[in-house]
PDBML (XML) file of the C-alpha atoms, coordinates in Angstrom:
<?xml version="1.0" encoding="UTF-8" ?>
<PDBx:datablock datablockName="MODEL"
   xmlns:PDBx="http://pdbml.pdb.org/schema/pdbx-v50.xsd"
   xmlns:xsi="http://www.w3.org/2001/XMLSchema-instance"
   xsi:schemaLocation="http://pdbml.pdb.org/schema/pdbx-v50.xsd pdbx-v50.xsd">
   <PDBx:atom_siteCategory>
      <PDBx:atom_site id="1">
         <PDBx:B_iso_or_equiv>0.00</PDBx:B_iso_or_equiv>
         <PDBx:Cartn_x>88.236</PDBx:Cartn_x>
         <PDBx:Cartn_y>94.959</PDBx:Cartn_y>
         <PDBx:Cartn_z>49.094</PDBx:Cartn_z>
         <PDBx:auth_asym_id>A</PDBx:auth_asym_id>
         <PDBx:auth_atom_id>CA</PDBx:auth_atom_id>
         <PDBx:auth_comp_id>UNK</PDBx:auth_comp_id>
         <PDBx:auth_seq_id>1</PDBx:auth_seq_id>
         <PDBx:group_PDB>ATOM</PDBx:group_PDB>
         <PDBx:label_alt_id xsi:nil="true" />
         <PDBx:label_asym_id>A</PDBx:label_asym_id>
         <PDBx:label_atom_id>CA</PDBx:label_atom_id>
         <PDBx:label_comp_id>UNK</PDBx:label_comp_id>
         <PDBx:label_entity_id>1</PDBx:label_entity_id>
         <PDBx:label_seq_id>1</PDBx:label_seq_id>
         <PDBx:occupancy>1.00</PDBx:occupancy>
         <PDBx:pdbx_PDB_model_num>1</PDBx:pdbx_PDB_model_num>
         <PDBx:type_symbol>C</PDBx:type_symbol>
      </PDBx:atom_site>
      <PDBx:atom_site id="2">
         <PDBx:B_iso_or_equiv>0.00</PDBx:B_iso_or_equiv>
         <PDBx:Cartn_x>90.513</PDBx:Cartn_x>
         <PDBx:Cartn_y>95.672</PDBx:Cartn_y>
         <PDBx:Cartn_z>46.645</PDBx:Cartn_z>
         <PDBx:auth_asym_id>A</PDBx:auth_asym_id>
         <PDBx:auth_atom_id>CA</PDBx:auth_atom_id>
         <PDBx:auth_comp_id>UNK</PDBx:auth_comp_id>
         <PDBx:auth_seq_id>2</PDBx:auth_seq_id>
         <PDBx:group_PDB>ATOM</PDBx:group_PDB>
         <PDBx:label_alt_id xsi:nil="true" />
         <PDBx:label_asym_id>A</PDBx:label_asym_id>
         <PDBx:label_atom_id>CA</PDBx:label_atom_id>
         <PDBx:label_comp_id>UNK</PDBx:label_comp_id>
         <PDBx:label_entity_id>1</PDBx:label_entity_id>
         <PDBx:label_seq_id>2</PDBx:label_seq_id>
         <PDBx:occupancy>1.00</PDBx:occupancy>
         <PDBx:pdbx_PDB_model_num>1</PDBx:pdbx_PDB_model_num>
         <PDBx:type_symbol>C</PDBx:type_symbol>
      </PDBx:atom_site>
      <PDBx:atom_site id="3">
         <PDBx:B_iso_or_equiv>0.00</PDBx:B_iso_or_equiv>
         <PDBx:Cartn_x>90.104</PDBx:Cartn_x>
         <PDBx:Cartn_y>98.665</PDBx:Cartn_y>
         <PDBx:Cartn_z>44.118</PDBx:Cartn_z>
         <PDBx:auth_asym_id>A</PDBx:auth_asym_id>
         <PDBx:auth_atom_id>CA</PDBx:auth_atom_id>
         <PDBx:auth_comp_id>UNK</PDBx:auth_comp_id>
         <PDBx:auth_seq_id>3</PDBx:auth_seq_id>
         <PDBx:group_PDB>ATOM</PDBx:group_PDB>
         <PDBx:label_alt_id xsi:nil="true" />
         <PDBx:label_asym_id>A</PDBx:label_asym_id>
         <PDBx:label_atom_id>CA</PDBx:label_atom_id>
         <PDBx:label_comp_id>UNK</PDBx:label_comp_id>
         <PDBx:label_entity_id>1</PDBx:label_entity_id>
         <PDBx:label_seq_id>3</PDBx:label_seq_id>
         <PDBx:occupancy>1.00</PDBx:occupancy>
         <PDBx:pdbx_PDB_model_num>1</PDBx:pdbx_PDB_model_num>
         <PDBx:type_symbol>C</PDBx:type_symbol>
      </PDBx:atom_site>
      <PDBx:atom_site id="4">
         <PDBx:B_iso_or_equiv>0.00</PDBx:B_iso_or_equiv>
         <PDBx:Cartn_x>89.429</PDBx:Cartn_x>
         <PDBx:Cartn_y>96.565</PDBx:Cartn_y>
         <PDBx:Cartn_z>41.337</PDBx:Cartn_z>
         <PDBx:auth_asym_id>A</PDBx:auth_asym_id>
         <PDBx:auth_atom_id>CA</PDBx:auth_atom_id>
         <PDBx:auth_comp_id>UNK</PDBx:auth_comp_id>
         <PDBx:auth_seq_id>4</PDBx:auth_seq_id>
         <PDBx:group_PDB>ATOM</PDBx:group_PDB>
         <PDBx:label_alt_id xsi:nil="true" />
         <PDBx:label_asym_id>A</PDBx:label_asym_id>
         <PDBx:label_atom_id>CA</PDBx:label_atom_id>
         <PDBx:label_comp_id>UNK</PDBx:label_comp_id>
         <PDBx:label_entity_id>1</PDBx:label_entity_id>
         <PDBx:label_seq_id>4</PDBx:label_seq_id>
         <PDBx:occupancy>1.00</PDBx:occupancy>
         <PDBx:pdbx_PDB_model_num>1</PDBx:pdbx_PDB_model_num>
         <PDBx:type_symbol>C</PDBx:type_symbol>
      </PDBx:atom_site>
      <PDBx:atom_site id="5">
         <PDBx:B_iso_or_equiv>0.00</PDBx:B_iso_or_equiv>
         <PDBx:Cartn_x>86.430</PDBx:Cartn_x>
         <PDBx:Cartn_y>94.958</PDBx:Cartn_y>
         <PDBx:Cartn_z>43.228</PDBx:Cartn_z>
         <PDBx:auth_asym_id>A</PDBx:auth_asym_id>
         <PDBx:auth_atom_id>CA</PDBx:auth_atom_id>
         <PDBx:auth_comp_id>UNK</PDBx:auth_comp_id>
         <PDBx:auth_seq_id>5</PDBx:auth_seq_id>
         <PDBx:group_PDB>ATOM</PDBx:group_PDB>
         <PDBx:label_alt_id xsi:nil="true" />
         <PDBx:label_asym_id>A</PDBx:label_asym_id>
         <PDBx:label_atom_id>CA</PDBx:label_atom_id>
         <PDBx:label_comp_id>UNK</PDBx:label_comp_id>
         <PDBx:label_entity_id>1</PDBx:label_entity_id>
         <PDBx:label_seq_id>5</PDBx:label_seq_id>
         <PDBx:occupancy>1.00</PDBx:occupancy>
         <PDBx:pdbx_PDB_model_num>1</PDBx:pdbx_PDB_model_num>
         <PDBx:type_symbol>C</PDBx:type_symbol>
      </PDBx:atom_site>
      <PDBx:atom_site id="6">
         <PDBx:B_iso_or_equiv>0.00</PDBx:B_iso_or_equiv>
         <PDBx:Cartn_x>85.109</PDBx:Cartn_x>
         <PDBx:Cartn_y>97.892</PDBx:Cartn_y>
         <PDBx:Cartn_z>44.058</PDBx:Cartn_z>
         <PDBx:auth_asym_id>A</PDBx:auth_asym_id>
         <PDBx:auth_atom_id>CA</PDBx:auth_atom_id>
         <PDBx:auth_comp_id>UNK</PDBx:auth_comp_id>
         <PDBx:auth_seq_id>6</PDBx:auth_seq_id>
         <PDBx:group_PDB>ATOM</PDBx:group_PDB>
         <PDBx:label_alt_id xsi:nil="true" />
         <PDBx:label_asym_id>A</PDBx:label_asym_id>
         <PDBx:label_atom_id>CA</PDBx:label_atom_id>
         <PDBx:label_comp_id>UNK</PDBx:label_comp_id>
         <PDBx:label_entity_id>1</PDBx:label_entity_id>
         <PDBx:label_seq_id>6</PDBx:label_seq_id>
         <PDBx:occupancy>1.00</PDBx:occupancy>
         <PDBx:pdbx_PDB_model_num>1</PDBx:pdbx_PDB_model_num>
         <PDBx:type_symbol>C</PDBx:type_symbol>
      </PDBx:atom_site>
      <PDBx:atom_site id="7">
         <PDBx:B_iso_or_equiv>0.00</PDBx:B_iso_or_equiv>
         <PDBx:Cartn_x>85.210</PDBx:Cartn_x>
         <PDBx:Cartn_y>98.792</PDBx:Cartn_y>
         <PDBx:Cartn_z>40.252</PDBx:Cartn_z>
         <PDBx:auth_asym_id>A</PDBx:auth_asym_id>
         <PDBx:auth_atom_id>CA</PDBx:auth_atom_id>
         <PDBx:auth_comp_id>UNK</PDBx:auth_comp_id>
         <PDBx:auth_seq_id>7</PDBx:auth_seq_id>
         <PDBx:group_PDB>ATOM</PDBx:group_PDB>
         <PDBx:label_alt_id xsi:nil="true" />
         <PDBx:label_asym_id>A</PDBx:label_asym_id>
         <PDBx:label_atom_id>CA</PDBx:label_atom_id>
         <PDBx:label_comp_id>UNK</PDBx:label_comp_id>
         <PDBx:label_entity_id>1</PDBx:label_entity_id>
         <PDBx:label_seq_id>7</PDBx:label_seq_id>
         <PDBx:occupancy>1.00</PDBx:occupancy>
         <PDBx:pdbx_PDB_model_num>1</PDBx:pdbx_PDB_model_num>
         <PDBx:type_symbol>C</PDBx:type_symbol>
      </PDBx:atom_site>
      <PDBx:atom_site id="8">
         <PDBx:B_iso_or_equiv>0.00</PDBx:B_iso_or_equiv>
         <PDBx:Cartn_x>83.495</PDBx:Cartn_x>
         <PDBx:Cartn_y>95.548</PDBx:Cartn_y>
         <PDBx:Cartn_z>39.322</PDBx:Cartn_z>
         <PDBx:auth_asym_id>A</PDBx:auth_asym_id>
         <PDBx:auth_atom_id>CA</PDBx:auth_atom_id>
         <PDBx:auth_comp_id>UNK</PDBx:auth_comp_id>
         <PDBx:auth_seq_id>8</PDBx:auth_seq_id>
         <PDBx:group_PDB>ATOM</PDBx:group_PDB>
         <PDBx:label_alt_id xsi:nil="true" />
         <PDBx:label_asym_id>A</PDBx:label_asym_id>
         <PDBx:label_atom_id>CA</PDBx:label_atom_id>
         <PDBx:label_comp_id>UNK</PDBx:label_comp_id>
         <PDBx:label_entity_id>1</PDBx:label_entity_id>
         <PDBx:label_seq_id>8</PDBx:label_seq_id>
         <PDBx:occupancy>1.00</PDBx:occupancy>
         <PDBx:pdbx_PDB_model_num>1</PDBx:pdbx_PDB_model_num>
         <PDBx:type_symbol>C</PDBx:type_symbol>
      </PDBx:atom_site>
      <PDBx:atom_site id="9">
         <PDBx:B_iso_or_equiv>0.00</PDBx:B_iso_or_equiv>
         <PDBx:Cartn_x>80.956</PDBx:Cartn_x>
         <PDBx:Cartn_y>95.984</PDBx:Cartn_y>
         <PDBx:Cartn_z>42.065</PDBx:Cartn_z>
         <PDBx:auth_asym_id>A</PDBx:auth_asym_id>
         <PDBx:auth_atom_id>CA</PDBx:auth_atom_id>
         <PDBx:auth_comp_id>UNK</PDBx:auth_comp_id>
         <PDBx:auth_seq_id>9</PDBx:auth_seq_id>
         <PDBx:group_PDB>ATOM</PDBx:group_PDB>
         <PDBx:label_alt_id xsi:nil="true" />
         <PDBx:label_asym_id>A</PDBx:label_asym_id>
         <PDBx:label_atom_id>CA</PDBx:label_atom_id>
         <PDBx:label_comp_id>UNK</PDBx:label_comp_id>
         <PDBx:label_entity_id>1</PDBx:label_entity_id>
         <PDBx:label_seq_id>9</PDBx:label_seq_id>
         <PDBx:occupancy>1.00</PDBx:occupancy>
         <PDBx:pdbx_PDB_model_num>1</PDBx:pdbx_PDB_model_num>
         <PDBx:type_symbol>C</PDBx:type_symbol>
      </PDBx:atom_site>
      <PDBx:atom_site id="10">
         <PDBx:B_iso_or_equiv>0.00</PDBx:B_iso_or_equiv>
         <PDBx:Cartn_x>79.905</PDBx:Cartn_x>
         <PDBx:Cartn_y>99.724</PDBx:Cartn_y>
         <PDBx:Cartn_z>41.047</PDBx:Cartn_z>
         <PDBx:auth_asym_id>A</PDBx:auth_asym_id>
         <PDBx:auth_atom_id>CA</PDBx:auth_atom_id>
         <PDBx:auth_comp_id>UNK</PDBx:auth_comp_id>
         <PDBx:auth_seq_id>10</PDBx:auth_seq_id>
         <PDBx:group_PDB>ATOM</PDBx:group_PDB>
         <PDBx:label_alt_id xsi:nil="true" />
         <PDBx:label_asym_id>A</PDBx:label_asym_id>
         <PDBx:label_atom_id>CA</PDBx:label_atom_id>
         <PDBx:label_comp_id>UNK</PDBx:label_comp_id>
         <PDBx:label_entity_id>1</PDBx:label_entity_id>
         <PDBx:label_seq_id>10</PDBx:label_seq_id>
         <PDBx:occupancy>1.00</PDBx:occupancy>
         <PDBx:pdbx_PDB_model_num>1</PDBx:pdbx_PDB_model_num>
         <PDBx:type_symbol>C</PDBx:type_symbol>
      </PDBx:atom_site>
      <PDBx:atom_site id="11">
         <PDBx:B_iso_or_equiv>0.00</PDBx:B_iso_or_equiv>
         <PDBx:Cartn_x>79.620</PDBx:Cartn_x>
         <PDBx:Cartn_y>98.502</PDBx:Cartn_y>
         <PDBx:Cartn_z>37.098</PDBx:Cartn_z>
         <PDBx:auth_asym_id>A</PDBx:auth_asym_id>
         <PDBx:auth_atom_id>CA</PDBx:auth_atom_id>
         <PDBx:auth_comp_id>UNK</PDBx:auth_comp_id>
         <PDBx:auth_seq_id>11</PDBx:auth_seq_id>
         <PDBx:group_PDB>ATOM</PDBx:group_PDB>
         <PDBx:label_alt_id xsi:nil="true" />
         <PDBx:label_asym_id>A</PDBx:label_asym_id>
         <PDBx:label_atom_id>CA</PDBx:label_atom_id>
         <PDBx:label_comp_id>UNK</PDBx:label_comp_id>
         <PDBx:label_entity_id>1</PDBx:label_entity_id>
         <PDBx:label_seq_id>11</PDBx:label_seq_id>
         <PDBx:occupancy>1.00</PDBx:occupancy>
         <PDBx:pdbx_PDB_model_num>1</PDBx:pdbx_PDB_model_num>
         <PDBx:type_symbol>C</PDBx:type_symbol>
      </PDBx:atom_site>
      <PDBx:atom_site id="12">
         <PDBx:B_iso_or_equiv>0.00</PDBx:B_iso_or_equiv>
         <PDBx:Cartn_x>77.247</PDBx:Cartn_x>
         <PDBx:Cartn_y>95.577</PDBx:Cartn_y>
         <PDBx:Cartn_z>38.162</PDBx:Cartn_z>
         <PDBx:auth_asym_id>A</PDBx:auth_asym_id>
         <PDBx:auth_atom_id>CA</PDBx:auth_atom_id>
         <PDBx:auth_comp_id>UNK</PDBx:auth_comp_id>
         <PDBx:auth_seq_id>12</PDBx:auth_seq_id>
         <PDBx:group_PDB>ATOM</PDBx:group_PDB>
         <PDBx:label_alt_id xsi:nil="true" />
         <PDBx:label_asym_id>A</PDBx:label_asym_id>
         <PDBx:label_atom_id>CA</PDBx:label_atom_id>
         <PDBx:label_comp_id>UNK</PDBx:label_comp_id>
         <PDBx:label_entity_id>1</PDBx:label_entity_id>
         <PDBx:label_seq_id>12</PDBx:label_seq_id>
         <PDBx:occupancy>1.00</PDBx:occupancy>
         <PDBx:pdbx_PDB_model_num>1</PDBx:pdbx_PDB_model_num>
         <PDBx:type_symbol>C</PDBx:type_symbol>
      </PDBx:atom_site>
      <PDBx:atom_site id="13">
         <PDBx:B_iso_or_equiv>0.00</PDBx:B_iso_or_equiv>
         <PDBx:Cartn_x>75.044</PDBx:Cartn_x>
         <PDBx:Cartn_y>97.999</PDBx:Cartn_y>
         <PDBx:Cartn_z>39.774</PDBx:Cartn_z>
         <PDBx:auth_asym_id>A</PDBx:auth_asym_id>
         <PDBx:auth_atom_id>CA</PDBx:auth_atom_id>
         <PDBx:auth_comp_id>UNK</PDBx:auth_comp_id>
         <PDBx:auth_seq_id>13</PDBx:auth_seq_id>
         <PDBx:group_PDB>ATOM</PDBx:group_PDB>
         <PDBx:label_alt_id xsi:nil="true" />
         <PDBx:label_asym_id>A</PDBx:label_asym_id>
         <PDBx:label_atom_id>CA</PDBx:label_atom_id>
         <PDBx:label_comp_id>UNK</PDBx:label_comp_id>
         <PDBx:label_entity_id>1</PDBx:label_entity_id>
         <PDBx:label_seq_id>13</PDBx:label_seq_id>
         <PDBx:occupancy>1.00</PDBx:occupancy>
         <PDBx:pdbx_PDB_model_num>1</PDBx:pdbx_PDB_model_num>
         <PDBx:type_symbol>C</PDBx:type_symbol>
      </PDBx:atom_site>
      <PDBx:atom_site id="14">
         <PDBx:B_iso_or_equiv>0.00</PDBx:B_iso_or_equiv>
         <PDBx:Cartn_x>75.099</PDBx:Cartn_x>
         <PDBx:Cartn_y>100.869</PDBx:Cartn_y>
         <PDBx:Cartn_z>37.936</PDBx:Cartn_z>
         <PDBx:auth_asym_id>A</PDBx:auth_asym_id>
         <PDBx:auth_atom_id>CA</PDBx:auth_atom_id>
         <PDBx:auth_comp_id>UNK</PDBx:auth_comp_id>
         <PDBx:auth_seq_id>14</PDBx:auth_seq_id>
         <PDBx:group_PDB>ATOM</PDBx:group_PDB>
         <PDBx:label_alt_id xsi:nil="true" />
         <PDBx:label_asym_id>A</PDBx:label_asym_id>
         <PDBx:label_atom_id>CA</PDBx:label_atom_id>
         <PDBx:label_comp_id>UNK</PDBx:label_comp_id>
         <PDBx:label_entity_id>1</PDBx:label_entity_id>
         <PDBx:label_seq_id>14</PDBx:label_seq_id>
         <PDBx:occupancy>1.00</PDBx:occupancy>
         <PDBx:pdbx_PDB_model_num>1</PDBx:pdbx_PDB_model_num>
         <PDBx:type_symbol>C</PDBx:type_symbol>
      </PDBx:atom_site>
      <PDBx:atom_site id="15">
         <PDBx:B_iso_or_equiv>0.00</PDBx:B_iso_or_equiv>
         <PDBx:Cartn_x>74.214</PDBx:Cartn_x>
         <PDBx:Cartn_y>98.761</PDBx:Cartn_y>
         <PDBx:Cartn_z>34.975</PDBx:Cartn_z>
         <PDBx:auth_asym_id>A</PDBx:auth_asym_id>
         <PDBx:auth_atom_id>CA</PDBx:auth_atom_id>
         <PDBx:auth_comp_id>UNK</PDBx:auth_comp_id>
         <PDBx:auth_seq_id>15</PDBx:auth_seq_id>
         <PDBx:group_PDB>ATOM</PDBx:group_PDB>
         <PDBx:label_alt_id xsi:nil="true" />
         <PDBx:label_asym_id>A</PDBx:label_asym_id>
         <PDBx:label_atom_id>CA</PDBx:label_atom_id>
         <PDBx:label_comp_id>UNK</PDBx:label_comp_id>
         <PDBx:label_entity_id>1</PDBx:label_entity_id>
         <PDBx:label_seq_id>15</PDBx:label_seq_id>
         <PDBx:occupancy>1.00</PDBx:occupancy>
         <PDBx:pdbx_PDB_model_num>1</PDBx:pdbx_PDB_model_num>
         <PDBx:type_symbol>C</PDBx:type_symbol>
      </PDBx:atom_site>
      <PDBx:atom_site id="16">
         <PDBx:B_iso_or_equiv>0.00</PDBx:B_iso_or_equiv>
         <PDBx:Cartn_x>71.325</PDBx:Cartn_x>
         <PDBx:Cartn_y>96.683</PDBx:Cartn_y>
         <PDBx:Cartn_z>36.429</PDBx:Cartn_z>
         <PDBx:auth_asym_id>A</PDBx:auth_asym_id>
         <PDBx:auth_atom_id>CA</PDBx:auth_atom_id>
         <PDBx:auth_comp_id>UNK</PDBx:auth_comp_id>
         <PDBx:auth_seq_id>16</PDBx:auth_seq_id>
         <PDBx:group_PDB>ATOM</PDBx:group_PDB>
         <PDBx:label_alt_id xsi:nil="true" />
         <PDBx:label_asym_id>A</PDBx:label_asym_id>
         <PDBx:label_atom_id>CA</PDBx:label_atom_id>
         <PDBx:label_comp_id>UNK</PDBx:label_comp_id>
         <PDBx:label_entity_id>1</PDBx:label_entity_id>
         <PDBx:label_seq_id>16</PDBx:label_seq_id>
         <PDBx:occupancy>1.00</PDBx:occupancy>
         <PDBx:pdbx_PDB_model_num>1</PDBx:pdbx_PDB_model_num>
         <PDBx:type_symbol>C</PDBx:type_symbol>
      </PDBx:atom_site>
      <PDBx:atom_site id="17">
         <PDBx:B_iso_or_equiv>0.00</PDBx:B_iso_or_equiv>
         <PDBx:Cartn_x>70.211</PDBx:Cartn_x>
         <PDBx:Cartn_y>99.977</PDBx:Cartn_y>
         <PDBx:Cartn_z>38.129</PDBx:Cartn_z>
         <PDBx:auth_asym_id>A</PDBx:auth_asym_id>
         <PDBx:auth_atom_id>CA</PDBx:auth_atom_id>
         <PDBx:auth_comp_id>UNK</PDBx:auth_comp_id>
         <PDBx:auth_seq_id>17</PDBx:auth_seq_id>
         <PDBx:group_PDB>ATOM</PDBx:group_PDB>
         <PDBx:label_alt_id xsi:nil="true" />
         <PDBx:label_asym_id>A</PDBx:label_asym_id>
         <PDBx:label_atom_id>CA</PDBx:label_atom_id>
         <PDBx:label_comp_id>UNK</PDBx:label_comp_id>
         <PDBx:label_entity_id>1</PDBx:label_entity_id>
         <PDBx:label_seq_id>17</PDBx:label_seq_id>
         <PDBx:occupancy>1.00</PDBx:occupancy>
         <PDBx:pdbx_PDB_model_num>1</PDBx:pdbx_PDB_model_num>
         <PDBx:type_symbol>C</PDBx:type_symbol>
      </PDBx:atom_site>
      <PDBx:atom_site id="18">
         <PDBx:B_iso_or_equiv>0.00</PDBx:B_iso_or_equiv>
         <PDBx:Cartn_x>70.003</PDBx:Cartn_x>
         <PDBx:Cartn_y>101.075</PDBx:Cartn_y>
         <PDBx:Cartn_z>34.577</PDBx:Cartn_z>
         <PDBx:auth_asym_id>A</PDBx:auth_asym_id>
         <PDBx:auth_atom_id>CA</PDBx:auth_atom_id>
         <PDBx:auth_comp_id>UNK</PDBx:auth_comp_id>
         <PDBx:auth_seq_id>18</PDBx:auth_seq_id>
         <PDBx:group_PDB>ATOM</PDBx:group_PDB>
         <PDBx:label_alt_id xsi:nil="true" />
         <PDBx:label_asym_id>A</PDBx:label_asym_id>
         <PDBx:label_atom_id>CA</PDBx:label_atom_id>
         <PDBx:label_comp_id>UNK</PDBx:label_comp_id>
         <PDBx:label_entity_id>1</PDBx:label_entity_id>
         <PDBx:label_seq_id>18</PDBx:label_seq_id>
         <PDBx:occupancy>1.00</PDBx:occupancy>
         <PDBx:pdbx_PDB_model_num>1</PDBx:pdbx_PDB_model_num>
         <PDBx:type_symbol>C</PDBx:type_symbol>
      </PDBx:atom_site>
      <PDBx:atom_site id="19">
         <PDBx:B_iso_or_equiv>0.00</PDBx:B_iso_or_equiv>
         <PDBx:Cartn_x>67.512</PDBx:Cartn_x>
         <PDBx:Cartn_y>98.398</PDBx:Cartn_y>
         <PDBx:Cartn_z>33.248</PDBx:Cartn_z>
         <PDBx:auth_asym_id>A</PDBx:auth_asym_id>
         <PDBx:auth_atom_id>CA</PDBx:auth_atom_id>
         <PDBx:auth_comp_id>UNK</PDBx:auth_comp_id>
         <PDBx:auth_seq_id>19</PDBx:auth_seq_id>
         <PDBx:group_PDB>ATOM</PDBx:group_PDB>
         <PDBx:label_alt_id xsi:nil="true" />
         <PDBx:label_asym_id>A</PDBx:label_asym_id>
         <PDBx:label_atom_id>CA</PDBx:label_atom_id>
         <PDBx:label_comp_id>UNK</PDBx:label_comp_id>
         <PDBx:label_entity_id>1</PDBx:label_entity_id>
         <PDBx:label_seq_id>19</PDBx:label_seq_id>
         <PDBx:occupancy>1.00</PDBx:occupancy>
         <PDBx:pdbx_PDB_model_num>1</PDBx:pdbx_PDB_model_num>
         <PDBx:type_symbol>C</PDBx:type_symbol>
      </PDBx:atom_site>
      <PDBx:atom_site id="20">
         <PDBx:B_iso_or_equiv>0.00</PDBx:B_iso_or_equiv>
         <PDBx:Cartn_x>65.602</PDBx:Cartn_x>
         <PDBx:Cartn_y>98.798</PDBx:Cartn_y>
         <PDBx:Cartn_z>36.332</PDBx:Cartn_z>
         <PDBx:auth_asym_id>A</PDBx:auth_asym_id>
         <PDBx:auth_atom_id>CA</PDBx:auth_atom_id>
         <PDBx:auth_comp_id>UNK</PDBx:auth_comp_id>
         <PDBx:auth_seq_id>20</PDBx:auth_seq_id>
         <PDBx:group_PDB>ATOM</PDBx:group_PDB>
         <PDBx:label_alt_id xsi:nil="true" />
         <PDBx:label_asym_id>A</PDBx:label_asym_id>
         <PDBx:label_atom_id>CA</PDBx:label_atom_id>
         <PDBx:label_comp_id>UNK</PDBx:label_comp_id>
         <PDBx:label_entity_id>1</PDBx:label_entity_id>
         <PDBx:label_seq_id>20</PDBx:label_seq_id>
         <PDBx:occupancy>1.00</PDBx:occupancy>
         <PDBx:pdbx_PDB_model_num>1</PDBx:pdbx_PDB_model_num>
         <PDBx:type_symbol>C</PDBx:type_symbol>
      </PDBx:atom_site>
      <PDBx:atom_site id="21">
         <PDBx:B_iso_or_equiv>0.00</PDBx:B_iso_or_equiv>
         <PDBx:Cartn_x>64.878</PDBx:Cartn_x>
         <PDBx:Cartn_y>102.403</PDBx:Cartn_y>
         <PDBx:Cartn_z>35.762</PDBx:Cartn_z>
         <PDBx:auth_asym_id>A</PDBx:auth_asym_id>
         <PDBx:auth_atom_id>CA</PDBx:auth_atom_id>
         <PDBx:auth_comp_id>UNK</PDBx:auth_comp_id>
         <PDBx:auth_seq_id>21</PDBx:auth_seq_id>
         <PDBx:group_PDB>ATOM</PDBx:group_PDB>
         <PDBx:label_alt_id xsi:nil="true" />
         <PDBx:label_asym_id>A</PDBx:label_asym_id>
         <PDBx:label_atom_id>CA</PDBx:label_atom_id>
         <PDBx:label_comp_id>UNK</PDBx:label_comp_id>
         <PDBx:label_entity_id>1</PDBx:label_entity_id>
         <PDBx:label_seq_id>21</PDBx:label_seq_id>
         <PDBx:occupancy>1.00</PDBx:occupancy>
         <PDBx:pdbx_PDB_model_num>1</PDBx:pdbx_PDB_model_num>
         <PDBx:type_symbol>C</PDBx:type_symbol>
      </PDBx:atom_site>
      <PDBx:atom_site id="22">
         <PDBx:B_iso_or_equiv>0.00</PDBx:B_iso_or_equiv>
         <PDBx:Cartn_x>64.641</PDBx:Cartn_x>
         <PDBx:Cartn_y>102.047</PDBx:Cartn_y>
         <PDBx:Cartn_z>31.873</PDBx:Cartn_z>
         <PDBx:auth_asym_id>A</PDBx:auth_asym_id>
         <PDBx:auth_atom_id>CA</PDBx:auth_atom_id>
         <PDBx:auth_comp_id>UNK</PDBx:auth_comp_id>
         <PDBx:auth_seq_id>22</PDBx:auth_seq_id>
         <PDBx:group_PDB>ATOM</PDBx:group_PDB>
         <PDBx:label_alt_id xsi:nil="true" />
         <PDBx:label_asym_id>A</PDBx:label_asym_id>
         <PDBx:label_atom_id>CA</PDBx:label_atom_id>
         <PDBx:label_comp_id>UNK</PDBx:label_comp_id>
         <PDBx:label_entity_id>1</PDBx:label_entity_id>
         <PDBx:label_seq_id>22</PDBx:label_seq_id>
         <PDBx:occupancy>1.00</PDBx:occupancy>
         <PDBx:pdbx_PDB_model_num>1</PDBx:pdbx_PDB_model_num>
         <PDBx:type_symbol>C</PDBx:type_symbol>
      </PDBx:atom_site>
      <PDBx:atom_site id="23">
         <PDBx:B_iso_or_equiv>0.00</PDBx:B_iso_or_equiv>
         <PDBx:Cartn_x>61.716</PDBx:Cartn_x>
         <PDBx:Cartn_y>99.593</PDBx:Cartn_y>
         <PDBx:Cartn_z>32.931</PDBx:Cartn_z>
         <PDBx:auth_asym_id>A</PDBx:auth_asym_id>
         <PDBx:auth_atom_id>CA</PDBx:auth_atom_id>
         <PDBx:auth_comp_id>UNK</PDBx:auth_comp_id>
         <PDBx:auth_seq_id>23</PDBx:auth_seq_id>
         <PDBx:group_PDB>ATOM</PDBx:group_PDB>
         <PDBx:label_alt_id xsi:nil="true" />
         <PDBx:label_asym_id>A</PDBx:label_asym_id>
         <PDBx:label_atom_id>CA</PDBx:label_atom_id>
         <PDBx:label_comp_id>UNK</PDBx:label_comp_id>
         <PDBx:label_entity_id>1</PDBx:label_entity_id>
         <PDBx:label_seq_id>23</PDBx:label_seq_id>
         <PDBx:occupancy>1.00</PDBx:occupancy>
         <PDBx:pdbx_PDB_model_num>1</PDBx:pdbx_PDB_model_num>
         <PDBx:type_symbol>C</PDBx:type_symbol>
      </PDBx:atom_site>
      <PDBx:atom_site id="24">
         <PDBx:B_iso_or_equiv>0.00</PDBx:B_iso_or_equiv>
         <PDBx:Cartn_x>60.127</PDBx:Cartn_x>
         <PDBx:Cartn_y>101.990</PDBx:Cartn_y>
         <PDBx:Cartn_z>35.320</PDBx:Cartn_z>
         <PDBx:auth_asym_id>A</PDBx:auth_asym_id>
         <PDBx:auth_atom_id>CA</PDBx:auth_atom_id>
         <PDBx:auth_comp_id>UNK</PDBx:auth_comp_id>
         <PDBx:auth_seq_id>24</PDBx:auth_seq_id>
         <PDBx:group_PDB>ATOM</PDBx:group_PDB>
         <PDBx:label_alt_id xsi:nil="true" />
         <PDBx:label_asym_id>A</PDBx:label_asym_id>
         <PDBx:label_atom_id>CA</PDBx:label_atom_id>
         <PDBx:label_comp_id>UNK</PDBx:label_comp_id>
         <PDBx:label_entity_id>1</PDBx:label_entity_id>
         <PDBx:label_seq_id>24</PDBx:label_seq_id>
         <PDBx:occupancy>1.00</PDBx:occupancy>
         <PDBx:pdbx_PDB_model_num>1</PDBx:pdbx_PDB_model_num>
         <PDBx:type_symbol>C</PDBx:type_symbol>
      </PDBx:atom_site>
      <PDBx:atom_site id="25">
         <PDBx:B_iso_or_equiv>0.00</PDBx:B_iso_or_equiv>
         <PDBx:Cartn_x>59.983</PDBx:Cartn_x>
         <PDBx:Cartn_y>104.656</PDBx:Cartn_y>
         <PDBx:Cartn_z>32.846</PDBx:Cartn_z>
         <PDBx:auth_asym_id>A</PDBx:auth_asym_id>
         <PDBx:auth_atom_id>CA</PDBx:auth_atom_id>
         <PDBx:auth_comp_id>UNK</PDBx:auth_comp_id>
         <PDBx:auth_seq_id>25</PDBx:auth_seq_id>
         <PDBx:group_PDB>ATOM</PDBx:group_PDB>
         <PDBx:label_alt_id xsi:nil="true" />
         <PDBx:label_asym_id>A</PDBx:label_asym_id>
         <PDBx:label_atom_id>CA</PDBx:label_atom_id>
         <PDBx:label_comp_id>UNK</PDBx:label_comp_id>
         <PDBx:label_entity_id>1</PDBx:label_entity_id>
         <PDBx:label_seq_id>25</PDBx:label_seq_id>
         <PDBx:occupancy>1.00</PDBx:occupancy>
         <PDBx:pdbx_PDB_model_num>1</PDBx:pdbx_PDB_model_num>
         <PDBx:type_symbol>C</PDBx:type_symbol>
      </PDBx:atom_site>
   </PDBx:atom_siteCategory>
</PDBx:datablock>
């Protein structure tokens, strides 16, 4: 893909990783 996918990719799952382990906790 191009770079700017890859960007867009990583923020969607670093943020919904995020809420995920905010509701773990």
């Amino acid at each position: 893909l191009q770079p700017r996918d890859y960007e867009q990719i990583a923020l969607q799952l670093a943020g919904h990783a995020r809420s995920v382990a905010d509701d773990v906790r």
